[in-house]
C-alpha atoms as a PDB file:
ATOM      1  CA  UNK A   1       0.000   0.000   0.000  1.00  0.00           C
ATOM      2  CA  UNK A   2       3.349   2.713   0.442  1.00  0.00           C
ATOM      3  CA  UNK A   3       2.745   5.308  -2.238  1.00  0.00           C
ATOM      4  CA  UNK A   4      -0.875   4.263  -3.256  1.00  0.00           C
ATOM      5  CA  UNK A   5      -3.753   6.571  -3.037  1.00  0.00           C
ATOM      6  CA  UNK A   6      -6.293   4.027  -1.197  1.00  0.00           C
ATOM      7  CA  UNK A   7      -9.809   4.654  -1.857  1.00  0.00           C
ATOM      8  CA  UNK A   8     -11.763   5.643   1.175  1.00  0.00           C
ATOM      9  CA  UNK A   9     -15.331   5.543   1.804  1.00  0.00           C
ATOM     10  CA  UNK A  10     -16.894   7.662   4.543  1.00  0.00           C
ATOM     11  CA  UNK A  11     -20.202   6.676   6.295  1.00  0.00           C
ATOM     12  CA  UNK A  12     -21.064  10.255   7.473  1.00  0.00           C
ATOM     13  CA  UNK A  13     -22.809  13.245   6.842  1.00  0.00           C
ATOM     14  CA  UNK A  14     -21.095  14.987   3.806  1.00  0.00           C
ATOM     15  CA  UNK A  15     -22.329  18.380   5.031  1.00  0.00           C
ATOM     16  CA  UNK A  16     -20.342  18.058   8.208  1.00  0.00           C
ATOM     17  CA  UNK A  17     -17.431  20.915   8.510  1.00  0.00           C
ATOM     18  CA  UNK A  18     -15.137  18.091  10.032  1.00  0.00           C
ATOM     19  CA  UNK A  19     -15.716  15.896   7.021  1.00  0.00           C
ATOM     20  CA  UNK A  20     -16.131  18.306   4.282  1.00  0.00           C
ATOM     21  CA  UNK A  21     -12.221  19.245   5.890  1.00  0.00           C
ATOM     22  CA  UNK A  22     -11.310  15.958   5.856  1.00  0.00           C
ATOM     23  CA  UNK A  23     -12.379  14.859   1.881  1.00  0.00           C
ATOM     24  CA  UNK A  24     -10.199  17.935   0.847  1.00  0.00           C
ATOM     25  CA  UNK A  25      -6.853  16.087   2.260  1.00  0.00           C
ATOM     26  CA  UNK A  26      -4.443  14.351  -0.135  1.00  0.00           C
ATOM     27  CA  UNK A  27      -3.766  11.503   1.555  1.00  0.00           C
ATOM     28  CA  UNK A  28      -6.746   9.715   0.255  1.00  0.00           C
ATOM     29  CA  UNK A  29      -9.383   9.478  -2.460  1.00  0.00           C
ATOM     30  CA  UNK A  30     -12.394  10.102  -0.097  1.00  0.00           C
ATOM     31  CA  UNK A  31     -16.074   9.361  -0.973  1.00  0.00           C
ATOM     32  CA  UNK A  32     -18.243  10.847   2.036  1.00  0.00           C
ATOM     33  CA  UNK A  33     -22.010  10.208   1.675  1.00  0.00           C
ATOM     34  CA  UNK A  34     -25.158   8.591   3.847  1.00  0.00           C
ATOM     35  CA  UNK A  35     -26.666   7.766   0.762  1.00  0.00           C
ATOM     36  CA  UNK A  36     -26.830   3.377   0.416  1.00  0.00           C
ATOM     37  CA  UNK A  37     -26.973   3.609  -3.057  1.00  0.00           C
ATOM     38  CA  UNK A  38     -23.691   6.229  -3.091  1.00  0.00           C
ATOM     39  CA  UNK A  39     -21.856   4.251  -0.904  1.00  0.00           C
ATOM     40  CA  UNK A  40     -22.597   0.854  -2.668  1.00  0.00           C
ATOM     41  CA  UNK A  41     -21.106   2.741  -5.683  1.00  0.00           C
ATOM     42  CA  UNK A  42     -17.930   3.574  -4.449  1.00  0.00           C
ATOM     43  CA  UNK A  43     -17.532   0.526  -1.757  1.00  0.00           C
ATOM     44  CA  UNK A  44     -16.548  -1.579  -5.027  1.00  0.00           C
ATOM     45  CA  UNK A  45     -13.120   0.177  -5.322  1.00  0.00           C
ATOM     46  CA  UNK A  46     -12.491   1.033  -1.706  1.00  0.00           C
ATOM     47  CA  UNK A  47      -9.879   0.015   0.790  1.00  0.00           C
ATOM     48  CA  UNK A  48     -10.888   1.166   3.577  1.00  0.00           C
ATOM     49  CA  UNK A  49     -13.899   2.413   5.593  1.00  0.00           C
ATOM     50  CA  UNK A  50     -14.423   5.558   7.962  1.00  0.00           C
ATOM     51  CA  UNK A  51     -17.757   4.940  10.010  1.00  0.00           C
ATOM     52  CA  UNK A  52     -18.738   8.248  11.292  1.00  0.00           C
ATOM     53  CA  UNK A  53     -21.412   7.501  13.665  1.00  0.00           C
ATOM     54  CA  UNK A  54     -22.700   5.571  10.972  1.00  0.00           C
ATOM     55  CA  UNK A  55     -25.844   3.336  11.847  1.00  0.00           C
ATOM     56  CA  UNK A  56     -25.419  -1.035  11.710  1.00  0.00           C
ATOM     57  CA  UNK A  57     -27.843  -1.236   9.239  1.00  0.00           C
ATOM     58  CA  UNK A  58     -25.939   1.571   6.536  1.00  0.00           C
ATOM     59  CA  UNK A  59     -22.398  -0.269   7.348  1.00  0.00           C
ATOM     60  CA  UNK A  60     -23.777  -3.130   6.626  1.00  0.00           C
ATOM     61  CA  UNK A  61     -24.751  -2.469   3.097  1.00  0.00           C
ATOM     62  CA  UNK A  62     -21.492  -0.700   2.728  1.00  0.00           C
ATOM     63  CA  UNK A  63     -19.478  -4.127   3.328  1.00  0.00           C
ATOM     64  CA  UNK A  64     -21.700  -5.836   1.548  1.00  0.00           C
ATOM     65  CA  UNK A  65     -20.662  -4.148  -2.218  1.00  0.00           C
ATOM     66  CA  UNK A  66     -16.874  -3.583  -0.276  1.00  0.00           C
ATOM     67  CA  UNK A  67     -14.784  -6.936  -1.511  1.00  0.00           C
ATOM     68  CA  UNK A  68     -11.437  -5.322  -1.459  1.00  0.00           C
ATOM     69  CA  UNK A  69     -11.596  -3.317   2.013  1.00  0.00           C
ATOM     70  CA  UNK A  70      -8.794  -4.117   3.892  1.00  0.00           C
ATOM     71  CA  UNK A  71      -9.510  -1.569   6.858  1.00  0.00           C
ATOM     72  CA  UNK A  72     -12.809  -0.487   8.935  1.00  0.00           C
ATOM     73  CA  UNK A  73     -12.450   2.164  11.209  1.00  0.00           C
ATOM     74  CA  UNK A  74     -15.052   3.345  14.117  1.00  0.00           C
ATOM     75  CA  UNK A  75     -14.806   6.972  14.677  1.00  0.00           C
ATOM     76  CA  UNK A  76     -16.570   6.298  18.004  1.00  0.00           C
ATOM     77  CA  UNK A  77     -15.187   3.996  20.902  1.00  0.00           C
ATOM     78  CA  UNK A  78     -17.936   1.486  21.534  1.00  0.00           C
ATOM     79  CA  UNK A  79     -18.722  -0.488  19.328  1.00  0.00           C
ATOM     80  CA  UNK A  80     -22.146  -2.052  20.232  1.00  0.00           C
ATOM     81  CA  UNK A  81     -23.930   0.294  17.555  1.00  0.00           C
ATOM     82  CA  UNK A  82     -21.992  -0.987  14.541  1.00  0.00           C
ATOM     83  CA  UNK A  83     -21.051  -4.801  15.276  1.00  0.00           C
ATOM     84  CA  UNK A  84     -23.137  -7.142  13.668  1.00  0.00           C
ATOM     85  CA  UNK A  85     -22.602 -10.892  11.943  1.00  0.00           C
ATOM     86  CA  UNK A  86     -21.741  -9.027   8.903  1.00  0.00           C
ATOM     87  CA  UNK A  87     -18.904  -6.657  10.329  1.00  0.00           C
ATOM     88  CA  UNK A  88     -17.438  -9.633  12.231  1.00  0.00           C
ATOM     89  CA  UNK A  89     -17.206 -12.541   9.433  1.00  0.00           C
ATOM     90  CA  UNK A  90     -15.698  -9.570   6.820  1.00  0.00           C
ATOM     91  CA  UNK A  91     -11.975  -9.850   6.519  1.00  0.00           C
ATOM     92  CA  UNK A  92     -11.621  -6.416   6.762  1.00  0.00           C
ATOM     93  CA  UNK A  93      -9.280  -5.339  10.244  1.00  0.00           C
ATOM     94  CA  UNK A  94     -11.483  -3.194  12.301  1.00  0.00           C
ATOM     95  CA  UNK A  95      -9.830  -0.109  14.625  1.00  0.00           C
ATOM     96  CA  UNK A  96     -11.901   2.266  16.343  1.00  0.00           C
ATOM     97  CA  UNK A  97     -10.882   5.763  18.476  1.00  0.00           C
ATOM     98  CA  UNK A  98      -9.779   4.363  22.119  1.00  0.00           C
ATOM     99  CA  UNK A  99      -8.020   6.761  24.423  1.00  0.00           C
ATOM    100  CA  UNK A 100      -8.880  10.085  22.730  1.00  0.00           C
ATOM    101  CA  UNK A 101     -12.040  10.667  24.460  1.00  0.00           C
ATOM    102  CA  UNK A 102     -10.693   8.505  27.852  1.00  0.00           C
ATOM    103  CA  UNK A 103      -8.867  11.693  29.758  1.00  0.00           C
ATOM    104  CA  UNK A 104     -13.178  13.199  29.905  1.00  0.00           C
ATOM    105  CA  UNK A 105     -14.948  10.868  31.106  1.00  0.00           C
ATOM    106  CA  UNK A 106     -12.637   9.864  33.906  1.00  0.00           C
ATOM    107  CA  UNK A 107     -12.914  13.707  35.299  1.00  0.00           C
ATOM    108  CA  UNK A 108     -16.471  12.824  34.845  1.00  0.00           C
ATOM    109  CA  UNK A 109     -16.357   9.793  36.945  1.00  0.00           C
ATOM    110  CA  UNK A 110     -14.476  11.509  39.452  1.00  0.00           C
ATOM    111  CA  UNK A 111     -16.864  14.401  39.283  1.00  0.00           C
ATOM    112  CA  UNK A 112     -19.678  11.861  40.477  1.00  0.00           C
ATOM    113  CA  UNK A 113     -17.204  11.163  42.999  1.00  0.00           C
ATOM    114  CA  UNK A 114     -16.991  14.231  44.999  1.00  0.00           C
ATOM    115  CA  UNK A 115     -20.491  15.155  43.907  1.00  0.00           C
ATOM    116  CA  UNK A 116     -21.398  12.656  46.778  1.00  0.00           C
ATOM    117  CA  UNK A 117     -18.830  12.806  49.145  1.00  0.00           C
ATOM    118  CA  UNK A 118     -19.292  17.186  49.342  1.00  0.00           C
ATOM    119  CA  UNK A 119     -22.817  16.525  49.144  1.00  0.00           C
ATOM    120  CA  UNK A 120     -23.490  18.634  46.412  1.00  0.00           C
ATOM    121  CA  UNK A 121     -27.499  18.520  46.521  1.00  0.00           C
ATOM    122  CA  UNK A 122     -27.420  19.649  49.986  1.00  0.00           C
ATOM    123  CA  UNK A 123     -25.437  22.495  48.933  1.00  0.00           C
ATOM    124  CA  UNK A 124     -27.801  23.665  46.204  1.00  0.00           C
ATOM    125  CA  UNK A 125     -30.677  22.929  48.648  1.00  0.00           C
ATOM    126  CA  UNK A 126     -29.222  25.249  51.248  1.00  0.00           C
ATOM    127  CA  UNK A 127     -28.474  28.250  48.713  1.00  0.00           C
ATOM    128  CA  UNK A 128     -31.819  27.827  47.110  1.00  0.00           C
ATOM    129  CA  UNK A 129     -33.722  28.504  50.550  1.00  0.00           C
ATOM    130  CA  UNK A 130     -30.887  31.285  51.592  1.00  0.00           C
ATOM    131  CA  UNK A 131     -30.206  28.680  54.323  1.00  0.00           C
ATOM    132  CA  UNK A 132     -26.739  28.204  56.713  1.00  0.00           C
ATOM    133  CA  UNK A 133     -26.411  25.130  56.476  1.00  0.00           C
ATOM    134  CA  UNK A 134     -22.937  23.333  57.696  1.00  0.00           C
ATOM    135  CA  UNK A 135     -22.250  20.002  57.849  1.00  0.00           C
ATOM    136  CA  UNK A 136     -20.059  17.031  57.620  1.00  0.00           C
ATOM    137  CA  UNK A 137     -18.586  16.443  54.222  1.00  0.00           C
ATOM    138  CA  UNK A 138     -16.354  13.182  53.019  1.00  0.00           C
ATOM    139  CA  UNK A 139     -12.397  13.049  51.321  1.00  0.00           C
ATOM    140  CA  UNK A 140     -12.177  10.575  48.822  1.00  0.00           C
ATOM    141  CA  UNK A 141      -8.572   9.256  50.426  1.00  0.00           C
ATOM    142  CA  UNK A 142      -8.989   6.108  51.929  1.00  0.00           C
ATOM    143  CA  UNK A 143     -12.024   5.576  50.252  1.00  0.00           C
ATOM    144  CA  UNK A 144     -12.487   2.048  47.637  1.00  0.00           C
ATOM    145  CA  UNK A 145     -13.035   2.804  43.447  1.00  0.00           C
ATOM    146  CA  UNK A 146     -14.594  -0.173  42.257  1.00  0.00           C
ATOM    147  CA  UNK A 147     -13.940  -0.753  38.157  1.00  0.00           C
ATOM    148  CA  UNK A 148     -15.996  -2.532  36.078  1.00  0.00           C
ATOM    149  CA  UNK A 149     -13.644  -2.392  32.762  1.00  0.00           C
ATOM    150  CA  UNK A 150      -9.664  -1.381  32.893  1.00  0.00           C
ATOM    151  CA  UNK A 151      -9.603  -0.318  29.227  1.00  0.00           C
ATOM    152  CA  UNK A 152      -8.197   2.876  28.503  1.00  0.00           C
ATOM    153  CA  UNK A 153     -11.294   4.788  30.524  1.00  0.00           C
ATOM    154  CA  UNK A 154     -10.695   2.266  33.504  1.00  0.00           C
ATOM    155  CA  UNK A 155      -7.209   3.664  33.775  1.00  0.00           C
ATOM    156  CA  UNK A 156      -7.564   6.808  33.050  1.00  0.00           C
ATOM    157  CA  UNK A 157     -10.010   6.819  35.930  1.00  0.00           C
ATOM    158  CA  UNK A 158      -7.771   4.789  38.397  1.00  0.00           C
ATOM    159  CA  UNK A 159      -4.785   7.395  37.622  1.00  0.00           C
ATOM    160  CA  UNK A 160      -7.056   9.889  38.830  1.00  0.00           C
ATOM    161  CA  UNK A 161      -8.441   8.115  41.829  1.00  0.00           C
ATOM    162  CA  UNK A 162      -5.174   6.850  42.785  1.00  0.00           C
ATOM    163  CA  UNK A 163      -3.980  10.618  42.701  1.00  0.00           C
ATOM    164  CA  UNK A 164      -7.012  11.502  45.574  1.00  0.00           C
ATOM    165  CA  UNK A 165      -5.756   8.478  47.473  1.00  0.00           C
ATOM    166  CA  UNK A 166      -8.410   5.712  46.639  1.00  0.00           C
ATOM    167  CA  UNK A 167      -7.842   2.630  47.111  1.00  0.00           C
ATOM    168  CA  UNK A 168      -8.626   1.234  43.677  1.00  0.00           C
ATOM    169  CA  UNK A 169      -9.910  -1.909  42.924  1.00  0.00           C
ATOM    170  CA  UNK A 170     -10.225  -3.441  39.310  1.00  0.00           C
ATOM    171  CA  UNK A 171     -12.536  -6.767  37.860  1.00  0.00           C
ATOM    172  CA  UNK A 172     -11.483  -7.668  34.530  1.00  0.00           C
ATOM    173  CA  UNK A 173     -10.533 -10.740  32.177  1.00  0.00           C
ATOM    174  CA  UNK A 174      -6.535 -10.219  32.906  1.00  0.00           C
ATOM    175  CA  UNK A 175      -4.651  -9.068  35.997  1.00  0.00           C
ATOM    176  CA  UNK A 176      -3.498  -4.845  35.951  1.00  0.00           C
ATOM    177  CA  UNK A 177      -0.545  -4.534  35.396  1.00  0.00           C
ATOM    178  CA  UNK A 178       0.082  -1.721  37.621  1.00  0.00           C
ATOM    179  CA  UNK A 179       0.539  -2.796  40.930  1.00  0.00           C
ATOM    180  CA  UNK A 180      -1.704  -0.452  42.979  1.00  0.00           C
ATOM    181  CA  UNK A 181      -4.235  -1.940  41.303  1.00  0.00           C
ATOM    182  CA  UNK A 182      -5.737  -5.114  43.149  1.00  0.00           C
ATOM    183  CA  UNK A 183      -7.883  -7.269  40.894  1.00  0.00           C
ATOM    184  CA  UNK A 184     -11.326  -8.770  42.158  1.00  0.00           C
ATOM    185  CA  UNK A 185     -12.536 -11.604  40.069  1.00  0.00           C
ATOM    186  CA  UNK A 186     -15.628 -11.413  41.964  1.00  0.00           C
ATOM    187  CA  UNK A 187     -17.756  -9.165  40.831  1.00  0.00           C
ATOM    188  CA  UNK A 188     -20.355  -9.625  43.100  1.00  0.00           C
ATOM    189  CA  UNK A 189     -17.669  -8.904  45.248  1.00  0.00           C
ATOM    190  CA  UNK A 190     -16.161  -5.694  43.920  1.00  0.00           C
ATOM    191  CA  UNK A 191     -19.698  -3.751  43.991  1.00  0.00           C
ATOM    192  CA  UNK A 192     -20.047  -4.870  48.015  1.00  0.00           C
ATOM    193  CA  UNK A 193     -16.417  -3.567  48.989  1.00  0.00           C
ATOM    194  CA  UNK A 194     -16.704  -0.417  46.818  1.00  0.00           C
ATOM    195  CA  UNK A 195     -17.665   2.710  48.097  1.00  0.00           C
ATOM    196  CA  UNK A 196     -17.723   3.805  44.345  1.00  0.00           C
ATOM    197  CA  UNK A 197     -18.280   1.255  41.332  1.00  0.00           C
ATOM    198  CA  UNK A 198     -17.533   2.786  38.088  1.00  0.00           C
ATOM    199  CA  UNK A 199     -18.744   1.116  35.002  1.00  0.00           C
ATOM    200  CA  UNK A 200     -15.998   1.556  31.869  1.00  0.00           C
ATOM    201  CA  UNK A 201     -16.605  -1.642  30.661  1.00  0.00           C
ATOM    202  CA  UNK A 202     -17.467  -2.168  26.392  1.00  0.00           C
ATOM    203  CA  UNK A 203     -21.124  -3.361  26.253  1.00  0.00           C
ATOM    204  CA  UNK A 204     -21.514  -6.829  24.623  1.00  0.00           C
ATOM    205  CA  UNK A 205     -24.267 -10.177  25.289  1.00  0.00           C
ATOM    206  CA  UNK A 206     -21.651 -10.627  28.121  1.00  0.00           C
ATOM    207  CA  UNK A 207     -21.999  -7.536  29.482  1.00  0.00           C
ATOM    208  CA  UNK A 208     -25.799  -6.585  29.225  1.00  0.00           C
ATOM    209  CA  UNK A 209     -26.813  -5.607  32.585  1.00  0.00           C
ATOM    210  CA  UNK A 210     -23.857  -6.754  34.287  1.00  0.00           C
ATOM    211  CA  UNK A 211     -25.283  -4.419  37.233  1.00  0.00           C
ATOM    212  CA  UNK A 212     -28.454  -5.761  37.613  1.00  0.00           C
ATOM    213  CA  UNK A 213     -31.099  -6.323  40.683  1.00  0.00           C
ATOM    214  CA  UNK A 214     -28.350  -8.719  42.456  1.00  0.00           C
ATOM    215  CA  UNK A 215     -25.173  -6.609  42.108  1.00  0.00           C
ATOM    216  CA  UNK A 216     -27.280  -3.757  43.238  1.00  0.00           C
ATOM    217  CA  UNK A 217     -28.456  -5.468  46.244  1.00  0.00           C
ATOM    218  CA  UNK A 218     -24.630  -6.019  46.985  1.00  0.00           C
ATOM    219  CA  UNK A 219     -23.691  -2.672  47.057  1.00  0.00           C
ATOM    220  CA  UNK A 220     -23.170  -0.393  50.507  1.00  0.00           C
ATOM    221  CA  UNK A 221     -26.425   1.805  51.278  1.00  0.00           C
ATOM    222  CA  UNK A 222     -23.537   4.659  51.027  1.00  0.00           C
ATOM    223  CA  UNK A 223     -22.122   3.727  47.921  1.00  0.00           C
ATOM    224  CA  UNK A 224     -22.762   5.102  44.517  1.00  0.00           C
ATOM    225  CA  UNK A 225     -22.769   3.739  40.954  1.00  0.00           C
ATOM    226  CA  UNK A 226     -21.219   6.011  38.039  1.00  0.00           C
ATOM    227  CA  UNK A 227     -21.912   4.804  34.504  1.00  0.00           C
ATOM    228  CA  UNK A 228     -19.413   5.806  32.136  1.00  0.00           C
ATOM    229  CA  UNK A 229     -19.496   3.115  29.765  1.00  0.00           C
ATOM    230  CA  UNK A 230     -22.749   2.096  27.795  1.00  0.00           C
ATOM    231  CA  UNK A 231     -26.461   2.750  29.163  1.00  0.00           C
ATOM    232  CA  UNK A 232     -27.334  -0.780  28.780  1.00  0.00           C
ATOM    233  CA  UNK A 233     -24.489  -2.107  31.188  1.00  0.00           C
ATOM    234  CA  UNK A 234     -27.074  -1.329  33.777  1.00  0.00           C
ATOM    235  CA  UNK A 235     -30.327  -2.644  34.750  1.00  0.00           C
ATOM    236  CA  UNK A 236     -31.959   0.739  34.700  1.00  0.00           C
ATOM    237  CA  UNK A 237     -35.312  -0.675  36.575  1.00  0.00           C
ATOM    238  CA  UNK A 238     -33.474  -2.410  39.151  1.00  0.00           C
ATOM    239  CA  UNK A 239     -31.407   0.720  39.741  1.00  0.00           C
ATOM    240  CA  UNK A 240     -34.425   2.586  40.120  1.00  0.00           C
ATOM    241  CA  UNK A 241     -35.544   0.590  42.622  1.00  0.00           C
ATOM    242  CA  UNK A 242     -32.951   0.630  44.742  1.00  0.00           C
ATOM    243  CA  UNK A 243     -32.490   4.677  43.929  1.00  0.00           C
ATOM    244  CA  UNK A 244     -35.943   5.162  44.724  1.00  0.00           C
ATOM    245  CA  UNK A 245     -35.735   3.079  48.208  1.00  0.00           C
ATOM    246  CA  UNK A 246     -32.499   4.554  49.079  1.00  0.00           C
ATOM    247  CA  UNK A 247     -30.413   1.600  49.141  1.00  0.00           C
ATOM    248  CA  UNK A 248     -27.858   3.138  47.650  1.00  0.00           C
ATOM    249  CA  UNK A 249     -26.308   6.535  47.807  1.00  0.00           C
ATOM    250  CA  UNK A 250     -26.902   7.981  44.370  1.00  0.00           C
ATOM    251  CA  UNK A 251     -26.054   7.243  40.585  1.00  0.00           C
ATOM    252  CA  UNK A 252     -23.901   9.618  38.526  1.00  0.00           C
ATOM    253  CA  UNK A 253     -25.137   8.595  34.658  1.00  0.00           C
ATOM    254  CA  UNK A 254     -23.665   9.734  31.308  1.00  0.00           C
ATOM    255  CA  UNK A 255     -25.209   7.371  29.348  1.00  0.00           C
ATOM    256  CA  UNK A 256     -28.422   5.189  29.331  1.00  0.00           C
ATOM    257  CA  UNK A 257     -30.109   2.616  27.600  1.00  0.00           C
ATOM    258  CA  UNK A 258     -32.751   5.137  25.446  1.00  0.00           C
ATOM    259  CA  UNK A 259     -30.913   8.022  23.976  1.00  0.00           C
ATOM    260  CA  UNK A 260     -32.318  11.085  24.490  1.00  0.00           C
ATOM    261  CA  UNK A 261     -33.745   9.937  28.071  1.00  0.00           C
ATOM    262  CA  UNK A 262     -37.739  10.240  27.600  1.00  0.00           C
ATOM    263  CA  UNK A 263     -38.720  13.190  29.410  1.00  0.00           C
ATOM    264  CA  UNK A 264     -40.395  11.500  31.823  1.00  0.00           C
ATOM    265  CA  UNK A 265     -37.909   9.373  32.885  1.00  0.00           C
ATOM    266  CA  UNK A 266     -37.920   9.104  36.860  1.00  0.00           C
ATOM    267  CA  UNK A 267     -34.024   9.758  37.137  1.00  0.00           C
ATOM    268  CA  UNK A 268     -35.566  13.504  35.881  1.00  0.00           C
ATOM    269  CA  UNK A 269     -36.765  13.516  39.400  1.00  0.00           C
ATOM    270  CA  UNK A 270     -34.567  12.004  41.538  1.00  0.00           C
ATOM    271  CA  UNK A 271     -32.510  13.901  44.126  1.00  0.00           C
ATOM    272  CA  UNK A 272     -29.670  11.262  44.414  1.00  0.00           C
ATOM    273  CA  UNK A 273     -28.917  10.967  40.996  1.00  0.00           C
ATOM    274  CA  UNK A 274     -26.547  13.169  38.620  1.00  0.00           C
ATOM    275  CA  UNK A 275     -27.204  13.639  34.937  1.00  0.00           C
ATOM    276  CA  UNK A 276     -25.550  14.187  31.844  1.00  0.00           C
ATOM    277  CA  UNK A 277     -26.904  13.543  28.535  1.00  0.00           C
ATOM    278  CA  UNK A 278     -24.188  11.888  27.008  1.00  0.00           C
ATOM    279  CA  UNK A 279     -21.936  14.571  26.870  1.00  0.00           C
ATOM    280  CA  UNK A 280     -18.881  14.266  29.270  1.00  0.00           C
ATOM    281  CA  UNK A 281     -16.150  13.624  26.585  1.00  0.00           C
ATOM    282  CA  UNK A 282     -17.696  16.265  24.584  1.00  0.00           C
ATOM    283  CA  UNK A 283     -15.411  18.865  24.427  1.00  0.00           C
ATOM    284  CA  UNK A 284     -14.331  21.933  22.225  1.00  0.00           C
ATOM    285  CA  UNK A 285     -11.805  19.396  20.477  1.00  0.00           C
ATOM    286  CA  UNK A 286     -12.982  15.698  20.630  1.00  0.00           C
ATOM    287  CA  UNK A 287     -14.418  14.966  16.942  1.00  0.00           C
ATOM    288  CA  UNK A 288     -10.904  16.727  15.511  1.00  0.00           C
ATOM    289  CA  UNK A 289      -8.982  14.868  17.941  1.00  0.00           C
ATOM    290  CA  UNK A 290     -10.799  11.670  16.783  1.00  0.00           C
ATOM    291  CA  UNK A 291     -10.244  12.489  13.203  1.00  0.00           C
ATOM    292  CA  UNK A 292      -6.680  12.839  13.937  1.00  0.00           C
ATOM    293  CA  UNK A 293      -6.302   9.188  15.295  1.00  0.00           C
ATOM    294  CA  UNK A 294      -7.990   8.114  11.888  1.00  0.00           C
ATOM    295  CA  UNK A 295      -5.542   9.832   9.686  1.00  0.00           C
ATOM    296  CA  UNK A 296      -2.741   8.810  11.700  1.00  0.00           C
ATOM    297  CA  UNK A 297      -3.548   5.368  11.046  1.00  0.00           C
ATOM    298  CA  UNK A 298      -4.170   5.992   7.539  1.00  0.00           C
ATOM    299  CA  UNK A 299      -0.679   7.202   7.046  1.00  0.00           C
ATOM    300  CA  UNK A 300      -0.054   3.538   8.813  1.00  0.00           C
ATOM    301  CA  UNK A 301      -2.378   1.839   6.349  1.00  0.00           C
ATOM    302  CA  UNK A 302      -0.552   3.693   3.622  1.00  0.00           C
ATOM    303  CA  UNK A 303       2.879   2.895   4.811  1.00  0.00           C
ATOM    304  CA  UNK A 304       1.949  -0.845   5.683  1.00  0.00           C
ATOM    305  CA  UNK A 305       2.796  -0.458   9.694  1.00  0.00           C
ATOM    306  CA  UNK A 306       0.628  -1.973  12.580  1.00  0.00           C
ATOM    307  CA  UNK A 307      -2.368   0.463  13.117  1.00  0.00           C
ATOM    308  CA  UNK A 308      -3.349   1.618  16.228  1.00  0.00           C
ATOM    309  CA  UNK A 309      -6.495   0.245  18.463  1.00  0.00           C
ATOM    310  CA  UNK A 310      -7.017  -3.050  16.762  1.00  0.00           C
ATOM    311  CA  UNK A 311     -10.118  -4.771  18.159  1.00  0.00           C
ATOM    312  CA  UNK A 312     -11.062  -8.290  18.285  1.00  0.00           C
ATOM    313  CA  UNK A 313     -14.102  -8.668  16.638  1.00  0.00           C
ATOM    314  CA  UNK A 314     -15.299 -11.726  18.485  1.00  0.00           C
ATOM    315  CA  UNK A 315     -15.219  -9.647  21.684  1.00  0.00           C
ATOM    316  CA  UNK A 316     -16.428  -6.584  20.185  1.00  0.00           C
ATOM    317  CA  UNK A 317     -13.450  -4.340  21.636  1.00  0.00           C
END
């Protein structure tokens, strides 16, 4: 592939700024388009494939007129929205955008954190009724970080814990190999010793409400859950239930498993429970730092060099 211009077909919105900027580069022959019948067209020469928050069903059809694709790459970091039978038997190597968004969503997590442990809600209680109202409040030192997931969130989250001196506290397939790290192959046990279980973990069948109604029950009635990972890794009934009884301290959501949350939603009105709409790695630069990671590994396509962020397809990360 060194010196070839490869033939690159875009699942995105060709109106975009970002992608408009990128079609104009040299270091490619780009087709961008969310027309099927567009794509289909130009899948039949391509060599590799940018999916830009493109939907299953519109990859799909792109791989399906794509026989000499050599490359798929997922602009986003899970992958749940875009795996399918067809993504996984096609020869193509798949990469998608780990790390780049990794650095926000663990100042997220440990917003959730302190959100708790200052009692934040009390706060805003007391200024809203022009009230004096001191009290107690919590460090996070000493406390327990339980992870669910020790990808590149998971660590970026543990750095950051481990900086506030938490104790932190890791389930996953393989051991960490940092050694302030202990791993818990229990999980049942990690979400009863945590004071806070953070969810990083990619959502697959395996992973499909791996914090259901008997993890929940587990947990500390001062402990809080903070979902950083994918909506669905959570039972969101059972973690009503427990919200609503006040088994648990509070939740600190980012994402959830319908997108936008219906408006009435109970977490709307819950007290103990933090919001945000799927936002916290949204900032000023995260799409262009995303499309940098793609060109970078285009230049390695290009040159014939390992590319960064394989996944295993059979595991979906």
């Amino acid at each position: 592939m060194a010196g070839a211009l490869p033939n690159v077909v875009v699942v995105g919105d060709p109106h975009d700024p970002l992608l408009e900027a990128l079609a104009a580069r040299e270091d490619a022959t780009y087709t961008v388009s969310m027309d099927p019948q567009v794509l289909a067209a130009a899948a039949a020469t391509a060599d590799a494939i940018l999916s830009f928050w493109a939907s299953r069903e519109l990859l799909d059809g792109v791989l399906t007129s794509a026989p000499h694709v050599r490359w798929v790459h997922s602009i986003a970091t899970g992958l749940d929205r875009i795996m399918s039978p067809a993504l996984t038997a096609h020869p193509s190597m798949l990469t998608n955008t780990r790390d780049v968004f990794s650095p926000a969503l663990a100042e997220f997590a440990l917003l959730g954190m302190l959100y708790f442990a200052k009692n934040v809600p009390r706060l805003e209680r007391a200024r809203a009724a022009a009230t004096w109202d001191p009290f107690e409040v919590e460090t996070l030192a000493g406390k327990v970080l339980g992870l669910v997931g020790f990808g590149s969130i998971g660590q970026a989250t543990a750095r950051l814990a481990a900086a506030h001196g938490m104790k932190v506290r890791v389930h996953r397939r393989q051991p960490a190999a940092d050694p302030d790290v202990a791993r818990v192959t229990d999980r049942g046990e990690l979400f009863a010793t945590a004071d806070y279980v953070v969810l990083a973990a990619p959502l697959t069948p395996e992973t499909r409400h791996l914090a259901g109604a008997p993890e929940l029950a587990r947990m500390k009635s001062t402990a809080v859950l903070i979902n950083v990972g994918r909506g669905a890794l959570v039972d969101e009934q059972a973690l009503i239930d427990v919200l609503s009884k006040k088994a648990i301290r509070g939740a600190a959501l980012d994402v959830f498993e319908t997108e936008p949350l219906p408006a009435r939603h109970p977490f709307f009105t819950m007290e103990n429970v933090l919001l945000s709409p799927h936002c916290a790695d949204r900032t000023a630069t995260w799409l262009g730092e995303a499309l940098a990671l793609f060109t970078e590994n285009l230049a390695h396509f290009r040159a014939g060099t390992p590319l960064r962020h394989p996944v295993d397809k059979a595991r979906g990360y």
